[in-house]
Protein backbone atom coordinates (compact mmCIF):
# COMPACT_ATOMS: atom_id res chain seq x y z
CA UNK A 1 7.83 -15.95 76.15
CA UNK A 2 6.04 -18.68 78.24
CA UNK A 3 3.59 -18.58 81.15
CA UNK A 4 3.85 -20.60 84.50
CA UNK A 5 1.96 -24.40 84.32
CA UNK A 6 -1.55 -23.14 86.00
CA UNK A 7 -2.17 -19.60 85.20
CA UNK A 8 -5.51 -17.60 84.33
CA UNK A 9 -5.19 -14.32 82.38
CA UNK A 10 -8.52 -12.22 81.12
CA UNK A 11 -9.49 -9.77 79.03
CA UNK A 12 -12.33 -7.49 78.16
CA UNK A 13 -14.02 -6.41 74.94
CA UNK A 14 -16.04 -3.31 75.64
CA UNK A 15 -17.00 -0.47 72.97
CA UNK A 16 -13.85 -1.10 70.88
CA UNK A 17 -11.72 -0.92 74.02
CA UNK A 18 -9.77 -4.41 75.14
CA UNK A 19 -9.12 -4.22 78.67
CA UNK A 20 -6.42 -6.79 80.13
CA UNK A 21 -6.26 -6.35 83.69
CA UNK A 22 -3.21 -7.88 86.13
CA UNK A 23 -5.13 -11.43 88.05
CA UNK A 24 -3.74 -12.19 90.95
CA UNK A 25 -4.63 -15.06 93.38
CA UNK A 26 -6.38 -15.16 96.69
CA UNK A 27 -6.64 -18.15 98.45
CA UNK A 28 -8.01 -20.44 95.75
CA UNK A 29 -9.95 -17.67 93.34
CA UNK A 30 -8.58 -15.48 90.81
CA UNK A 31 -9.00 -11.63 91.46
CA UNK A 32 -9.16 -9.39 88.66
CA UNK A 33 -6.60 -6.15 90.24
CA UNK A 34 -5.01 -3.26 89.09
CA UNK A 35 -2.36 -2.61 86.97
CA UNK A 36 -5.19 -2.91 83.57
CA UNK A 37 -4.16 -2.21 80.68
CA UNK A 38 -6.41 -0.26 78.11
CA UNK A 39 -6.05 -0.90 74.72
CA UNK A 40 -8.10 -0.14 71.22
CA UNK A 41 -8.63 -3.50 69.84
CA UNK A 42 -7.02 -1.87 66.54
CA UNK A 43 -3.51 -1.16 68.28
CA UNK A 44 -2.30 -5.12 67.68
CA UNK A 45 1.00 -4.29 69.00
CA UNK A 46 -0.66 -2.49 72.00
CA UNK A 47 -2.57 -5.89 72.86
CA UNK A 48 0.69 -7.71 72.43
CA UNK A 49 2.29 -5.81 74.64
CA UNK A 50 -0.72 -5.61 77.29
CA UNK A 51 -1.11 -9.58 77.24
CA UNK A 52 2.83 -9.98 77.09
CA UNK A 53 2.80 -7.75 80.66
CA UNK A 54 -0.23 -9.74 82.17
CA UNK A 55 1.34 -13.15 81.22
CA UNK A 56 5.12 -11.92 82.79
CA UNK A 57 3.33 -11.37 86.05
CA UNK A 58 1.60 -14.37 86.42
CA UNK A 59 -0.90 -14.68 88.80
CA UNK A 60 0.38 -12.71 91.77
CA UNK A 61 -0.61 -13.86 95.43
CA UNK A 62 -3.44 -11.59 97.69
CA UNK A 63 -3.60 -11.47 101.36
CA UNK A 64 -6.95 -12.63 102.13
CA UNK A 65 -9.63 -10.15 102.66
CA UNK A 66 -11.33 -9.41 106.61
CA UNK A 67 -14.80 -8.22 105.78
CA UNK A 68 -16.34 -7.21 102.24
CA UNK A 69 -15.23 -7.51 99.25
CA UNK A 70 -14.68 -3.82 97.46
CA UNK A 71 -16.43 -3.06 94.14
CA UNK A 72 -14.08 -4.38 90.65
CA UNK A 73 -11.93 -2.07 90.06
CA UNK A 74 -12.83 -2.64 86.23
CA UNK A 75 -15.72 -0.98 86.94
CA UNK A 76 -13.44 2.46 87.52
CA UNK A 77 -11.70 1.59 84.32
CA UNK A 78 -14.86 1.09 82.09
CA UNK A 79 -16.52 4.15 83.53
CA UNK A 80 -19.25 1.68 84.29
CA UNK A 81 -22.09 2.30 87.84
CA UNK A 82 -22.29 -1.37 88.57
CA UNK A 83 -20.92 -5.05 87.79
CA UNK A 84 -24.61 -5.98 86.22
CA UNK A 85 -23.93 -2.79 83.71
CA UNK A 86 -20.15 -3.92 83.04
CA UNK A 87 -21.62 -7.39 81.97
CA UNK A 88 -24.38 -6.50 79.97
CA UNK A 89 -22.34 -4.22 78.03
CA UNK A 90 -18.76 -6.05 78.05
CA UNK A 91 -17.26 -9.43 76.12
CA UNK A 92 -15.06 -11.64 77.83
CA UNK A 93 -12.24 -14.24 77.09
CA UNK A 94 -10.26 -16.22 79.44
CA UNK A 95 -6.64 -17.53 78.50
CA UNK A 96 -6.04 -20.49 81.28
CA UNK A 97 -2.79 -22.36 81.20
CA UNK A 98 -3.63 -25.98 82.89
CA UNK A 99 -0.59 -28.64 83.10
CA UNK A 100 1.54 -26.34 79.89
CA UNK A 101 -2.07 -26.82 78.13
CA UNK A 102 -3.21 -23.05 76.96
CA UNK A 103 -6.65 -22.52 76.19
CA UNK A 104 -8.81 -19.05 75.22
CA UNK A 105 -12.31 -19.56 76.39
CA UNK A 106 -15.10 -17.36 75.28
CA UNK A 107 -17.84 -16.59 77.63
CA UNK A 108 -21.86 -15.60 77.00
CA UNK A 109 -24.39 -13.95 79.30
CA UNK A 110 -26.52 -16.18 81.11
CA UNK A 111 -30.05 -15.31 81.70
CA UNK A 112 -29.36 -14.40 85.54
CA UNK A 113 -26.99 -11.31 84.69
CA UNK A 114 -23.69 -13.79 84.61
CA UNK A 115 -21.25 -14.94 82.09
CA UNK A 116 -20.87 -18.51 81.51
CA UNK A 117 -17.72 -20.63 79.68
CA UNK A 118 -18.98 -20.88 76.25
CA UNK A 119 -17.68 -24.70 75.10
CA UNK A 120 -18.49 -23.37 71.95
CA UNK A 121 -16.22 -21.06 71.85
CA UNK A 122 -13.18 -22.49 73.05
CA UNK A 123 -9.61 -22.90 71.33
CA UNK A 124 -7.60 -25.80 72.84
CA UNK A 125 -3.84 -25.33 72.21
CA UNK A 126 -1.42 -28.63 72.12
CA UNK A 127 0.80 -28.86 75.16
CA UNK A 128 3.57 -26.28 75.28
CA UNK A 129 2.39 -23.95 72.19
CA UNK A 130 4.00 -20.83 73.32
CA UNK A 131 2.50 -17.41 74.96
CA UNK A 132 3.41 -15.41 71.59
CA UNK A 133 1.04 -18.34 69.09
CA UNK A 134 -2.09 -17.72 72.05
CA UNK A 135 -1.68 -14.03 72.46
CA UNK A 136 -1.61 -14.02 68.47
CA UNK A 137 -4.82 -15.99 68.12
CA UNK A 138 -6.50 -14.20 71.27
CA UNK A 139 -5.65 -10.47 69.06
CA UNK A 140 -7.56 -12.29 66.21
CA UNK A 141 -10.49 -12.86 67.88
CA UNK A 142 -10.67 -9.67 69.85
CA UNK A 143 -10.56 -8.01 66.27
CA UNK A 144 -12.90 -10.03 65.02
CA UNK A 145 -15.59 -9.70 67.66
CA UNK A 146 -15.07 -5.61 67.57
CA UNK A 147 -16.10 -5.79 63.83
CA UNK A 148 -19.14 -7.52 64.99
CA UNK A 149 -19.50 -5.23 67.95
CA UNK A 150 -19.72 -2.26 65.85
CA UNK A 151 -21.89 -3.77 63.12
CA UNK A 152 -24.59 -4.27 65.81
């Protein structure tokens, strides 16, 4: 499998639960959108699958929005009140395709309530590793942070 040369895919680390929700495009911003797939980090072949699905539909285009923007639909999926609670309580990874260049980026809550790119935390791929070796790695760390998540 391989992804399209500028793509963002994202996923979700919450309670055990990996959610990998369908980003599409509008205008120039990425747009988290249903389908999203919910998946125990355990279930490796269920998170192969889920990230195998989000990376087949790329980053489908939006119609731009008149007026304001409705509430992520994550927080419907995550039975969570508010995007402030789905932060606090939620882990988050990026896979970004730039120029055939994969990359998983980890993100950490800033002190205003936001996530941030952790530089830390980031796994740079060489140039045209395929989707299967980053969805691979991206399972490993999901696993790895849910042993960490429970221990806490």
């Amino acid at each position: 499998m391989q992804y399209s040369r500028h793509m963002l895919y994202k996923c979700y680390l919450r309670n055990g639960t990996v959610y990998v929700p369908t980003v599409g495009k509008r205008g120039g911003a990425y747009v988290i959108m249903e389908p999203i797939a919910v998946v125990p980090v355990i279930d490796s072949e269920g998170l192969r699958r889920a990230f195998a699905e989000a990376i087949g539909k790329g980053n489908p285009p939006l119609p731009l929005l008149k007026g304001e923007r409705p509430p992520s639909v994550m927080l419907k999926y995550t039975r969570t009140n508010s995007w402030p609670a789905f932060v606090r309580s939620t882990l988050n990874w990026n896979i970004e395709v730039i120029d055939d260049r994969p990359q998983i980026v980890g993100h950490f809550l800033r002190p205003d309530g936001g996530w941030a790119e952790d530089h830390d935390h980031k796994i740079k791929f060489p140039p045209g590793t395929g989707a299967d070796a980053v969805i691979d790695r991206m399972i490993a760390i999901l696993q790895e942070a849910a042993r960490g998540e429970s221990s806490n």
